[in-house]
Protein backbone atom coordinates (compact mmCIF):
# COMPACT_ATOMS: atom_id res chain seq x y z
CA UNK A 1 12.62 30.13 350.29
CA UNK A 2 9.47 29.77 348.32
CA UNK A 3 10.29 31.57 344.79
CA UNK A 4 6.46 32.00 344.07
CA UNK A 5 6.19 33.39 347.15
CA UNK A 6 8.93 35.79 347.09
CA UNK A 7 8.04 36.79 343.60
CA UNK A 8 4.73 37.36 344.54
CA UNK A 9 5.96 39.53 347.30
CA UNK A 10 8.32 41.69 345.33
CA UNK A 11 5.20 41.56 342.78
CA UNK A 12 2.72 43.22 345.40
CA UNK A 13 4.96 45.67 345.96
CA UNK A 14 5.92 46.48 342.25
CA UNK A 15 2.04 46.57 342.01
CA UNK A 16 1.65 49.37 344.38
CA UNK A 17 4.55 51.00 342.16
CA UNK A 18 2.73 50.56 339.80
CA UNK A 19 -0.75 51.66 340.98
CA UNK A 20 0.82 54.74 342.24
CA UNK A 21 3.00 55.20 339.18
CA UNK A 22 -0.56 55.40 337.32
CA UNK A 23 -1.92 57.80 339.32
CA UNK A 24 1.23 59.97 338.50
CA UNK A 25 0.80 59.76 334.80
CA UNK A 26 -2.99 60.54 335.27
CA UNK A 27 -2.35 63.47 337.34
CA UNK A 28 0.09 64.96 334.75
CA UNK A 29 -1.86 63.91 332.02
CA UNK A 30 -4.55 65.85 333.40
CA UNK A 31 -2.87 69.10 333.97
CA UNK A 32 -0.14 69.19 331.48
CA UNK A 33 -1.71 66.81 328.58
CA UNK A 34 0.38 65.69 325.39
CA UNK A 35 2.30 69.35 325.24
CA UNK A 36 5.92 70.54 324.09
CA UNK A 37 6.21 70.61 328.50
CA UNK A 38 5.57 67.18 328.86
CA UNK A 39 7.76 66.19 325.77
CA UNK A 40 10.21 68.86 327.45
CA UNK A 41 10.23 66.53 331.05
CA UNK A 42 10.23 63.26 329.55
CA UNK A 43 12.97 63.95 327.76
CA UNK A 44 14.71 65.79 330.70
CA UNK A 45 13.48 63.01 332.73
CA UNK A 46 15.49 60.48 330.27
CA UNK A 47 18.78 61.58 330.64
CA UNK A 48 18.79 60.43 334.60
CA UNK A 49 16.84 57.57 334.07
CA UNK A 50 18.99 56.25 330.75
CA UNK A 51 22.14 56.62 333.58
CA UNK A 52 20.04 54.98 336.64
CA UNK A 53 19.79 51.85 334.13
CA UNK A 54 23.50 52.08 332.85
CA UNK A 55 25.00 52.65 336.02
CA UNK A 56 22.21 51.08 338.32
CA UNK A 57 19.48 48.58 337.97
CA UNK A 58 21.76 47.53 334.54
CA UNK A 59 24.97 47.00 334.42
CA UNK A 60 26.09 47.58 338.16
CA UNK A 61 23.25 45.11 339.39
CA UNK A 62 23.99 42.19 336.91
CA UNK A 63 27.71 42.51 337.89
CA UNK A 64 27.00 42.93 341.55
CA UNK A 65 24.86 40.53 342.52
CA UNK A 66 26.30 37.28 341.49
CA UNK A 67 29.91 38.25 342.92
CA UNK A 68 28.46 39.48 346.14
CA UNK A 69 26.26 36.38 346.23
CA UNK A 70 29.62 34.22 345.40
CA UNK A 71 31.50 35.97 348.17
CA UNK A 72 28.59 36.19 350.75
CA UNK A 73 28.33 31.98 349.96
CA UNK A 74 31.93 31.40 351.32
CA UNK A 75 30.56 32.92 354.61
CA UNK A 76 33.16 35.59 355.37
CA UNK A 77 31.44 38.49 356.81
CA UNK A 78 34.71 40.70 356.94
CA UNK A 79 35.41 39.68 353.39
CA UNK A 80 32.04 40.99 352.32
CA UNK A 81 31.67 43.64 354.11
CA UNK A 82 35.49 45.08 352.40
CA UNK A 83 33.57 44.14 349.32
CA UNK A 84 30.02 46.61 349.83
CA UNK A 85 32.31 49.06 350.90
CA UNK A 86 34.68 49.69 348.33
CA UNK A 87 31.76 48.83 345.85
CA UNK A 88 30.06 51.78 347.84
CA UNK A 89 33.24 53.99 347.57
CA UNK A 90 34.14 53.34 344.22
CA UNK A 91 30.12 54.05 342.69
CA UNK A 92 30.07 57.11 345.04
CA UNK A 93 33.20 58.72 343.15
CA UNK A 94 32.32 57.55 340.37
CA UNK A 95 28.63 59.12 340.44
CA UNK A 96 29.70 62.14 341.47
CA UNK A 97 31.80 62.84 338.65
CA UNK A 98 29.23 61.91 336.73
CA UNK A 99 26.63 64.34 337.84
CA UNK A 100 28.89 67.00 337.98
CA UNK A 101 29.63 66.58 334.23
CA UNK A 102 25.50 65.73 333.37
CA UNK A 103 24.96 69.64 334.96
CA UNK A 104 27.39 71.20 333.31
CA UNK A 105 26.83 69.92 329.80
CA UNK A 106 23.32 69.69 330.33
CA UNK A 107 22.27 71.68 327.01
CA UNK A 108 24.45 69.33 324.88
CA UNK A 109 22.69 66.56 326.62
CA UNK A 110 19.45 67.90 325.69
CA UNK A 111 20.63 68.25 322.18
CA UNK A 112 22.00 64.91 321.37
CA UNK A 113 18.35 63.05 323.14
CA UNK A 114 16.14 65.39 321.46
CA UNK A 115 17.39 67.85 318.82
CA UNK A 116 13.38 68.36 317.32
CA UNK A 117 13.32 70.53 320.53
CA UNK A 118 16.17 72.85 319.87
CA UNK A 119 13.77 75.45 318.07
CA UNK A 120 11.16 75.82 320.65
CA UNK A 121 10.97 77.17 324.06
CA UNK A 122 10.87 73.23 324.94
CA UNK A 123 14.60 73.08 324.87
CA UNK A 124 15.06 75.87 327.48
CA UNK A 125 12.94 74.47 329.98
CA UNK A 126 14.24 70.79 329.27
CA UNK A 127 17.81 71.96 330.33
CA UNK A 128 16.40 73.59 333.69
CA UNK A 129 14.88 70.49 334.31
CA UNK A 130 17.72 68.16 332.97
CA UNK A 131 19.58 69.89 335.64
CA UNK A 132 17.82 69.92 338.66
CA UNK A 133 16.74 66.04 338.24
CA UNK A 134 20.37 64.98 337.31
CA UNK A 135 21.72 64.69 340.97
CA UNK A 136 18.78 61.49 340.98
CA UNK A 137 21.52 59.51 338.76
CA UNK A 138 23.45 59.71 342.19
CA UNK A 139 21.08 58.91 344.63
CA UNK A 140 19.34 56.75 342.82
CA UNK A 141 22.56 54.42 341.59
CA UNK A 142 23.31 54.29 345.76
CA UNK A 143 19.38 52.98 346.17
CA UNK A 144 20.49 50.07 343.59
CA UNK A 145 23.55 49.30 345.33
CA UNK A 146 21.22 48.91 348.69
CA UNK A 147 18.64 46.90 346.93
CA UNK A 148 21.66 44.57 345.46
CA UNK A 149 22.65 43.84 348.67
CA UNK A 150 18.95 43.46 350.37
CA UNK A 151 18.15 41.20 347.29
CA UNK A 152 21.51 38.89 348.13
CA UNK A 153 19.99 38.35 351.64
CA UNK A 154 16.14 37.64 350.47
CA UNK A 155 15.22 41.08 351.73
CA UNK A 156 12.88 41.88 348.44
CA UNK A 157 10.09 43.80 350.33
CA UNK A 158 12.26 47.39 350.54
CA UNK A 159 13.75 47.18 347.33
CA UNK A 160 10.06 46.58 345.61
CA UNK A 161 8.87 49.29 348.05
CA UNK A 162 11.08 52.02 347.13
CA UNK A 163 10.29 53.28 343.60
CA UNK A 164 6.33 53.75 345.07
CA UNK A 165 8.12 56.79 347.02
CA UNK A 166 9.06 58.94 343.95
CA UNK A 167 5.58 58.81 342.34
CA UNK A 168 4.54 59.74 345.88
CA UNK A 169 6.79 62.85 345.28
CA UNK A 170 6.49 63.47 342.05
CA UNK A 171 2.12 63.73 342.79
CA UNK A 172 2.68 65.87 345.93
CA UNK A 173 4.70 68.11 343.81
CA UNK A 174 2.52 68.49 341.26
CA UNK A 175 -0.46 69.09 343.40
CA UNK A 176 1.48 71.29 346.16
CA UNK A 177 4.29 73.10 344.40
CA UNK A 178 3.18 73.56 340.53
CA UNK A 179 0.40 76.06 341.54
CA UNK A 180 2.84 78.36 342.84
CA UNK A 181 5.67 78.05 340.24
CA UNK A 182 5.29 80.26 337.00
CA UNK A 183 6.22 77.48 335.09
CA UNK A 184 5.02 75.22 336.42
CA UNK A 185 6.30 72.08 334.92
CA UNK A 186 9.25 72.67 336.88
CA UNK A 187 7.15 70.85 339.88
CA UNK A 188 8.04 67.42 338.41
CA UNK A 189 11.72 67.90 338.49
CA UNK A 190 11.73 69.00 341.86
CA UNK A 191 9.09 65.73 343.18
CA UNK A 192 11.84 63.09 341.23
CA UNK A 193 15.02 65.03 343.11
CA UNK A 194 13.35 64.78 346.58
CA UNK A 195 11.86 61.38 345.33
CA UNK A 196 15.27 60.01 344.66
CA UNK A 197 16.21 61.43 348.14
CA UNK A 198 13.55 59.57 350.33
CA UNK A 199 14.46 56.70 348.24
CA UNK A 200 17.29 56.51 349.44
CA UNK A 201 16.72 57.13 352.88
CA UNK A 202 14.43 54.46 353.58
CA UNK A 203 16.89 51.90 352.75
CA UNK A 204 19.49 52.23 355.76
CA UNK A 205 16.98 50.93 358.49
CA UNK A 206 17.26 47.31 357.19
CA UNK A 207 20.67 48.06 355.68
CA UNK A 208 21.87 48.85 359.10
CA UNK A 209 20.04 46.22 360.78
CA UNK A 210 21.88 43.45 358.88
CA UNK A 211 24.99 44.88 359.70
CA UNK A 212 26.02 45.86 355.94
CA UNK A 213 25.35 49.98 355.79
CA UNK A 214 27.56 50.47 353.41
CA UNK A 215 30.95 53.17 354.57
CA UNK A 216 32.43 55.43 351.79
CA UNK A 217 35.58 56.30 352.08
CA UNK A 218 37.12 59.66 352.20
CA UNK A 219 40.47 59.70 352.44
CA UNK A 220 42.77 59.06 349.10
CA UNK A 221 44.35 56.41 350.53
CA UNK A 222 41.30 54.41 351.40
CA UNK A 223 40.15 54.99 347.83
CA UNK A 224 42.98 53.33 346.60
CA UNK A 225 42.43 50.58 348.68
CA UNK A 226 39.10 50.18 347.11
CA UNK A 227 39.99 49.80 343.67
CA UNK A 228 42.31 47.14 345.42
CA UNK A 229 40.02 45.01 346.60
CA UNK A 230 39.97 41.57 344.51
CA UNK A 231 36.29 41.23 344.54
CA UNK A 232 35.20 44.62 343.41
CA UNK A 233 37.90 44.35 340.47
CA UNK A 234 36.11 41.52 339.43
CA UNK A 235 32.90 43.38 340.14
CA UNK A 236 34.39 46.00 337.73
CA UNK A 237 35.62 43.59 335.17
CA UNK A 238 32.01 42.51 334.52
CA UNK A 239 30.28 46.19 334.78
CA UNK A 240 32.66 46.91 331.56
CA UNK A 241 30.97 44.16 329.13
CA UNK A 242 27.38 44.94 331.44
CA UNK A 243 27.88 48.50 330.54
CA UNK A 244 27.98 48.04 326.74
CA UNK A 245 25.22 45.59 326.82
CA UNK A 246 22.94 47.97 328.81
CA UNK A 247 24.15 51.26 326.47
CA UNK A 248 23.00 49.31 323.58
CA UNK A 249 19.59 49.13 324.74
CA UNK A 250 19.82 52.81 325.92
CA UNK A 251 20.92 53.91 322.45
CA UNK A 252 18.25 52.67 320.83
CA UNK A 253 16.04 54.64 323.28
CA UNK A 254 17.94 57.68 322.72
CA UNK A 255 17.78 57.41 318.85
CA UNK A 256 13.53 56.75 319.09
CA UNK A 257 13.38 59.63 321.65
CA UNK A 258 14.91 61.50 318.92
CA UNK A 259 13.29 60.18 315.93
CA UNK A 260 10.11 60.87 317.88
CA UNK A 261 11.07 64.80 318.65
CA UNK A 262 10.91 65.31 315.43
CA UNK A 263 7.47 63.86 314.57
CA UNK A 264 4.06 65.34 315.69
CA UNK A 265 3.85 67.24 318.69
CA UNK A 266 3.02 65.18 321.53
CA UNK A 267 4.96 61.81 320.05
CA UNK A 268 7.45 61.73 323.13
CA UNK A 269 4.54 62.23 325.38
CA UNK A 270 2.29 59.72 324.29
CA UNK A 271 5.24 57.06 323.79
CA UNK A 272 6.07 58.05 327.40
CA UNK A 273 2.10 57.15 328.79
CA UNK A 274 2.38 53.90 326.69
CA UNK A 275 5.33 53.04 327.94
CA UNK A 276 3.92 53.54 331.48
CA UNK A 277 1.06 51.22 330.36
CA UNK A 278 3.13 48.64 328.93
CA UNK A 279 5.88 49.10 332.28
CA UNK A 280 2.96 47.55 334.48
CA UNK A 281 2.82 43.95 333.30
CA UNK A 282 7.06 44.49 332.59
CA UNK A 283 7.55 45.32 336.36
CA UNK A 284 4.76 43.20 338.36
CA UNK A 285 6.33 39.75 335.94
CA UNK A 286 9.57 40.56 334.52
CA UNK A 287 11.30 42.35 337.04
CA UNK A 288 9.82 40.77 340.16
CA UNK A 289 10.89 36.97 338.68
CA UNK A 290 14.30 38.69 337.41
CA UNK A 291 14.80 39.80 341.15
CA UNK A 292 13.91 36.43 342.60
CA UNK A 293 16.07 34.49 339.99
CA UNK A 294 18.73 36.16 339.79
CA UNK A 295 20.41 35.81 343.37
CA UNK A 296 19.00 32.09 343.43
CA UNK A 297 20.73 31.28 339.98
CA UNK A 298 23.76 32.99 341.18
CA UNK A 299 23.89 30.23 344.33
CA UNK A 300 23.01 27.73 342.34
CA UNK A 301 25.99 27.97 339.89
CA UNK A 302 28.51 29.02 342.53
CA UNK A 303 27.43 25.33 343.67
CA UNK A 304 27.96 23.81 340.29
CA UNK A 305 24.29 22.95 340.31
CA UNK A 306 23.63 23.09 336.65
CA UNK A 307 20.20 20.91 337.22
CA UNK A 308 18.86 23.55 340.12
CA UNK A 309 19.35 26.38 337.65
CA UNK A 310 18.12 24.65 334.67
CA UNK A 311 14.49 24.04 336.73
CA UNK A 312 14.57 27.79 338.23
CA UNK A 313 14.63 28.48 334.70
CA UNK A 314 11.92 26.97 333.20
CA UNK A 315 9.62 27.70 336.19
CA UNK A 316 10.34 31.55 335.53
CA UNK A 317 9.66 30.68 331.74
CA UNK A 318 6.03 28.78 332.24
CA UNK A 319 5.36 31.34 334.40
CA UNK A 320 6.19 34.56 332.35
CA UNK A 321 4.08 32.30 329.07
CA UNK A 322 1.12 31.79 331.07
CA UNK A 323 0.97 35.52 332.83
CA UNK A 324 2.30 37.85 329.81
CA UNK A 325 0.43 36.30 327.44
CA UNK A 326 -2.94 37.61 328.62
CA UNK A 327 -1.45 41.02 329.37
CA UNK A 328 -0.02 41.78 326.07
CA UNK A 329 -3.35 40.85 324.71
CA UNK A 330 -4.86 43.41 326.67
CA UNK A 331 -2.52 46.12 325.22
CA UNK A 332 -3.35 45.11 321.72
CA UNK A 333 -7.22 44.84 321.95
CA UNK A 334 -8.43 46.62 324.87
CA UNK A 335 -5.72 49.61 324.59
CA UNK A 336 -8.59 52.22 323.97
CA UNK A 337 -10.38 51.88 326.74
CA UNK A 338 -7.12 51.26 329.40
CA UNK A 339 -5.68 54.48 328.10
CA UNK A 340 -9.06 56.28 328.35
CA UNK A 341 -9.87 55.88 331.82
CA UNK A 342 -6.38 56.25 333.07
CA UNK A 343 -5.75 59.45 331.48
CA UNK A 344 -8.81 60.93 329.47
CA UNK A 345 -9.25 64.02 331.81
CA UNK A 346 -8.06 67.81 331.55
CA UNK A 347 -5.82 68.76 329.20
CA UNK A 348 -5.38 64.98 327.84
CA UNK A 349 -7.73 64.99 324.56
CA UNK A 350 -9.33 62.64 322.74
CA UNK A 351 -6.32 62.62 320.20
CA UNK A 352 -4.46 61.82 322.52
CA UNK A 353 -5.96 58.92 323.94
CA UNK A 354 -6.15 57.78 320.66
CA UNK A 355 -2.67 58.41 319.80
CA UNK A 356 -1.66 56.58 323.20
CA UNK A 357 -4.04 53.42 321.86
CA UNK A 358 -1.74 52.95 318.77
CA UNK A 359 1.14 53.04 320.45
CA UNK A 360 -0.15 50.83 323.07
CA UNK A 361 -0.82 48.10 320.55
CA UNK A 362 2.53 47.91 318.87
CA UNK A 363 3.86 47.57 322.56
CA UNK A 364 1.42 44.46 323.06
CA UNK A 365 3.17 42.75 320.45
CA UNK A 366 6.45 42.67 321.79
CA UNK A 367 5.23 42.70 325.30
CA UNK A 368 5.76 38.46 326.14
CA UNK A 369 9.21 39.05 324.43
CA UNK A 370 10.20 42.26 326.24
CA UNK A 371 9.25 40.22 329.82
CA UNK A 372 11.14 37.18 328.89
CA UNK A 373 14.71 39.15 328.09
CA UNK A 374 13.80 39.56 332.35
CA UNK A 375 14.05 36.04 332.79
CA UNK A 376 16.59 34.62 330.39
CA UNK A 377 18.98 37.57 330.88
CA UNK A 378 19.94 36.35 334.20
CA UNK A 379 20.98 33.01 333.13
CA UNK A 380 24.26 34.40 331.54
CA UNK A 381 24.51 36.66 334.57
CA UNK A 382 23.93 34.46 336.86
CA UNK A 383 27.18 33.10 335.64
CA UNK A 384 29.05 35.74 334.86
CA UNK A 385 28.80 35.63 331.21
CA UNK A 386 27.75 39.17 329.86
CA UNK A 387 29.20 38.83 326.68
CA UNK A 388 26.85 36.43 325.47
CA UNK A 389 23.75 39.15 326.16
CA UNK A 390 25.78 42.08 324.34
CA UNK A 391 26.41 40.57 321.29
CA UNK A 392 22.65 39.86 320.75
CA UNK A 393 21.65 43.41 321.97
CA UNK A 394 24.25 44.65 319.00
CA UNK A 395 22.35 42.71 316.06
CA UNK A 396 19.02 43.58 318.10
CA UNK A 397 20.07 47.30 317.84
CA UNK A 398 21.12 47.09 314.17
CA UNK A 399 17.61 45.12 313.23
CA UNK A 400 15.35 47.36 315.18
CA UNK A 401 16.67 50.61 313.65
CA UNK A 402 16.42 49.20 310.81
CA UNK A 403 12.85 48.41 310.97
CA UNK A 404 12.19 51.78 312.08
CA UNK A 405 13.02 53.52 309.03
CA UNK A 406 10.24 51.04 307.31
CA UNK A 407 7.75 51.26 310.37
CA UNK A 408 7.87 54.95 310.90
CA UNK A 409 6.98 56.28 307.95
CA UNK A 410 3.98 54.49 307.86
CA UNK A 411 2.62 54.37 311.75
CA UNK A 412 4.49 57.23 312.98
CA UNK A 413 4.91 57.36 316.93
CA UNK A 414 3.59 53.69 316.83
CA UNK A 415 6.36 52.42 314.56
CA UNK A 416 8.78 53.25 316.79
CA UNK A 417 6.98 51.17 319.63
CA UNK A 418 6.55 48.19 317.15
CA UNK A 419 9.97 47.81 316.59
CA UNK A 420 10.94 48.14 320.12
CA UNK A 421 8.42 45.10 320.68
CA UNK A 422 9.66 42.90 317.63
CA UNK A 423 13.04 43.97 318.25
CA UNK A 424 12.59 42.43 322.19
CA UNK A 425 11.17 38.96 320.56
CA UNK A 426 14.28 38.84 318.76
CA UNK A 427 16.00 39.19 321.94
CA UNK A 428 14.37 36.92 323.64
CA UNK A 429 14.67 34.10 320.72
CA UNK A 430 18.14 34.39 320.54
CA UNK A 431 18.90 34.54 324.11
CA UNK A 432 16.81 31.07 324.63
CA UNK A 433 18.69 30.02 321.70
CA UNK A 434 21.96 30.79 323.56
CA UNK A 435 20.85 29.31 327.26
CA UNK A 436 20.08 25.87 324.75
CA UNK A 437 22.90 26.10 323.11
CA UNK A 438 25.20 26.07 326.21
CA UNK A 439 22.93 23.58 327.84
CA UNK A 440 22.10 26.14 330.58
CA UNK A 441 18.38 26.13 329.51
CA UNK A 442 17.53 22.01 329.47
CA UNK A 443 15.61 20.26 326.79
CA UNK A 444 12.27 19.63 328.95
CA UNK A 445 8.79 17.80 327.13
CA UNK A 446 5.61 19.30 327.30
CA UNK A 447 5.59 22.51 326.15
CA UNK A 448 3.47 21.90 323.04
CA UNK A 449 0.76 20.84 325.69
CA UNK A 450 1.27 23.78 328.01
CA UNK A 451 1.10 26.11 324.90
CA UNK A 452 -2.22 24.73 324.01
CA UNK A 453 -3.69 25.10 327.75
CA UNK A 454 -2.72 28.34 328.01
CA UNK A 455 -4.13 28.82 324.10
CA UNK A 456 -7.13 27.75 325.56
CA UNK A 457 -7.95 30.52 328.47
CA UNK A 458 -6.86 33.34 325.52
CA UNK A 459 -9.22 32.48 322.72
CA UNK A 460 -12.21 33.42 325.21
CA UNK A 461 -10.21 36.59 326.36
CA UNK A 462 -9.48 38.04 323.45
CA UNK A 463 -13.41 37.47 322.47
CA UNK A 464 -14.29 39.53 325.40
CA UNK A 465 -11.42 42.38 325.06
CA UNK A 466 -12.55 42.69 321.40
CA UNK A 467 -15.82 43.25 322.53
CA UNK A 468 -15.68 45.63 325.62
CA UNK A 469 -13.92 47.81 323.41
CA UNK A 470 -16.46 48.31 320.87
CA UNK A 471 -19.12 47.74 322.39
CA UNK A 472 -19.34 51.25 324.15
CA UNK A 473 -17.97 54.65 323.17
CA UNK A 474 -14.90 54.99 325.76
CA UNK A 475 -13.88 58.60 324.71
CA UNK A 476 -17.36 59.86 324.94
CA UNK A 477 -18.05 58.28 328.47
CA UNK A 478 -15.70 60.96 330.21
CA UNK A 479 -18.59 62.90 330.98
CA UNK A 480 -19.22 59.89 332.96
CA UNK A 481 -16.01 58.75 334.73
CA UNK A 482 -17.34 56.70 337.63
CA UNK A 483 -19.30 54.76 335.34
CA UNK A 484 -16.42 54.13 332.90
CA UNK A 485 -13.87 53.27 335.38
CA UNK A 486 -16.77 50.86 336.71
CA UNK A 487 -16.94 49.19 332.86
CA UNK A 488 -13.01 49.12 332.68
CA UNK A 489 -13.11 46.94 336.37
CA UNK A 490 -15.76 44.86 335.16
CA UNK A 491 -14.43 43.82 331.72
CA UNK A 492 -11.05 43.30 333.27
CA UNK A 493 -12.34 41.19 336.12
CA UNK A 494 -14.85 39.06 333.93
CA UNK A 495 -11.86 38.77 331.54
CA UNK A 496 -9.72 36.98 334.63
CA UNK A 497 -12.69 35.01 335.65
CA UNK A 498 -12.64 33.28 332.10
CA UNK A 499 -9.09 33.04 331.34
CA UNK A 500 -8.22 31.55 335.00
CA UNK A 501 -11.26 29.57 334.92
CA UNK A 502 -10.63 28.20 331.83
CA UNK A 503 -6.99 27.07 332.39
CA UNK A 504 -8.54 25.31 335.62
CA UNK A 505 -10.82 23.49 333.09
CA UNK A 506 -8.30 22.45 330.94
CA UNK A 507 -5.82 21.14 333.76
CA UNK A 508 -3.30 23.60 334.95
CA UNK A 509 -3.27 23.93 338.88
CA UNK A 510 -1.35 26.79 340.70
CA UNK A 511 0.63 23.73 342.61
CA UNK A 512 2.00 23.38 339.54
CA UNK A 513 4.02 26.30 339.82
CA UNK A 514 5.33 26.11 343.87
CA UNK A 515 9.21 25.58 343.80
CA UNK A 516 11.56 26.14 346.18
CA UNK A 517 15.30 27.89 345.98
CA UNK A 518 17.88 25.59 347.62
């Protein structure tokens, strides 16, 4: 398997995610703006999403994968089937306990995320919609556990595929159903329920065409033979160190959601379209190498093949430096004008776009660092070490809130995304520290070189960011959109030219970066 191709692959796809994603966040920005109902579904929205990355893409995936990977390796179909499907059983039950729960205490939920809204009509309508979306948890977690097992098999195209689905619901609801509602905010809960459901749904073709659709059980008895199975109580062995390391990260998020409820009206909201900014460059890079590397680290040290994993490393590494790099400086300089031709329409003001600028650039510092935790993360997974990751997030979760009470006060919103972004550096530092230090991550020469190459191409970017976004008046050009989405393509695409072009200049070749999983 070619891991540049496959990553580029799961990339594409992530960029259609992406692309449509976008379009999402446009389309609400434009008819619901920065309001108390947009801060009311994002933090609605939250609750689900926090639980889709503890129970899901988190901590279920980074236990998953490398054991199903391990036991798929040995080549025992019957053993790994018994393995999907009491993994299947066991999340099922699991899920739906949770869900019930998330429903019931739904306005304590609310509270505890967000208790600047508990005043306001906000909190009302952010409990309606906390309830309706919570089933996604469910439906959502089962996607992961599909993707795991498509991932495992080099099946990335689905997986990637399937999150472009619920912006595709999530925009037909707000253009179909919100018109008719009498609040009708209560459209976007609705589009990520039946989002979560197609989601779902279009995973059992190939599922059932390799044979491994996974079966619940039922029946008590085949329950208990679930939690039985070796392979899943190893699977759930790892989830309980996974979990913790995930929650930390999903604290932190909880405690900023909150800190930012409190703060000017809007805060949540314009974190939220930042975040969906700075998400772009996170999923195309981060999450499409993560989901390459991962399953091909796993094989590699079920083989004892230190060296393999040590090189799949580093190639995910010179590749993150060389593409994140350029993106984060992007967020930082040419912020104004992203944020003003993706959302500057309707009900989005100029405040706003401003507001979503600031926050923008305090993401673009931490951006590189925030990608890399993707890559270096699933070196201790890839061995089944979680323990290592957890104790970092815990002194990354003490330092960042820490810097929030110093950053806050004095950038607001933006604070909070500044120390999300220093707090992922951090991260990454000590994780690379960690892979070194446990000679996972092998002492290789040359990187003062490729950090001056790649120095190089971003000298003449950031020349040309700094000037496209003074040079014309980006807020004042909505009366002219076409022309100011044509400006935005332009810079961005002379921008490329230079940086790619340059690198060529200076001797970096995309051959370079060709490597193959064994």
């Amino acid at each position: 398997m070619n891991l540049l191709s496959a990553a580029a692959k799961v990339s594409s796809m992530t960029m259609l995610s992406r692309i449509t994603g976008l379009l999402r966040e446009t389309l609400i920005a434009r008819s619901f703006g920065a309001s108390e109902w947009t801060d009311a579904f994002n933090v609605a929205f939250r609750l689900p999403n926090l639980l889709r990355r503890l129970f899901a893409e988190g901590a279920f995936s980074q236990a998953f994968v490398p054991i199903l990977g391990e036991v798929s390796g040995r080549g025992d179909k019957k053993q790994t089937r018994a393995l999907i499907d009491a993994i299947a059983t066991l999340l099922f039950w699991a899920l739906l306990l949770t869900v019930a729960i998330g429903m019931i205490g739904a306005p304590i939920l609310v509270l505890l995320i967000a208790s600047g809204l508990k005043n306001g009509a906000a909190y009302d309508v952010s409990i309606v919609m906390t309830r309706i979306m919570f089933p996604y948890i469910g439906l959502i977690s089962l996607v992961s556990l599909s993707a795991g097992i498509l991932n495992t098999y080099q099946r990335f195209a689905i997986p990637a595929f399937t999150p472009v689905l619920l912006n595709l619901a999530l925009i037909a609801s707000a253009l179909l159903l919100a018109p008719y509602l009498e609040q009708p905010i209560y459209a976007l809960s609705v589009g990520v329920l039946l989002g979560g459901i197609l989601q779902l749904v279009i995973q059992i073709p190939p599922l059932a065409r390799l044979g491994l659709l996974p079966k619940i059980a039922l029946l008590p008895q085949k329950i208990k033979h679930a939690f039985q199975n070796e392979d899943a109580s190893k699977v759930l062995k790892l989830m309980l160190p996974a979990v913790f390391a995930v929650s930390v990260a999903q604290i932190s998020l909880i405690i900023n959601t909150n800190i930012a409820s409190h703060l000017q009206v809007g805060s949540v909201s314009w974190l939220s379209y930042a975040d969906r900014l700075m998400e772009f460059p996170t999923a195309l890079l981060g999450v499409a190498l993560g989901t390459v590397l991962l399953p091909s680290l796993s094989k590699a040290n079920a083989n004892q093949d230190t060296e393999h994993a040590g090189e799949l490393l580093i190639w995910g590494l010179r590749l993150t430096f060389l593409l994140a790099l350029p993106c984060a400086l992007a967020l930082f300089l040419f912020g104004e004008p992203i944020a003003a031709v993706l959302y500057h329409y309707g009900q989005f003001k100029a405040l706003d776009v401003l507001m979503t600028r600031n926050a923008l650039a305090a993401y673009g510092i931490g951006l590189t660092g925030l990608i890399l935790i993707k890559i270096l993360a699933p070196g201790f997974y890839s061995r089944q070490n979680i323990r290592t990751p957890v104790k970092i997030a815990l002194i990354v979760l003490l330092l960042t809130q820490i810097a929030n009470l110093a950053l806050v006060p004095l950038l607001g919103h933006a604070g909070l995304a500044l120390s999300i972004g220093l707090g992922a550096c951090l991260n990454a530092g000590l994780l690379w520290v960690g892979l070194r230090k446990q000679g996972i991550l092998p002492k290789v020469s040359g990187w003062g070189k490729y950090f001056l190459q790649i120095s190089a191409g971003l000298t003449p970017l950031a020349g040309i960011f700094y000037f496209a976004a003074h040079q014309h008046n980006w807020i004042l050009l909505q009366e002219n959109s076409i022309f100011r989405i044509g400006l935005l393509i332009i810079w961005l695409t002379a921008g490329a030219i230079v940086y790619f072009s340059t690198l060529w200049l200076v001797g970096l070749r995309w051959q370079n970066f060709l490597r193959h999983a064994k």
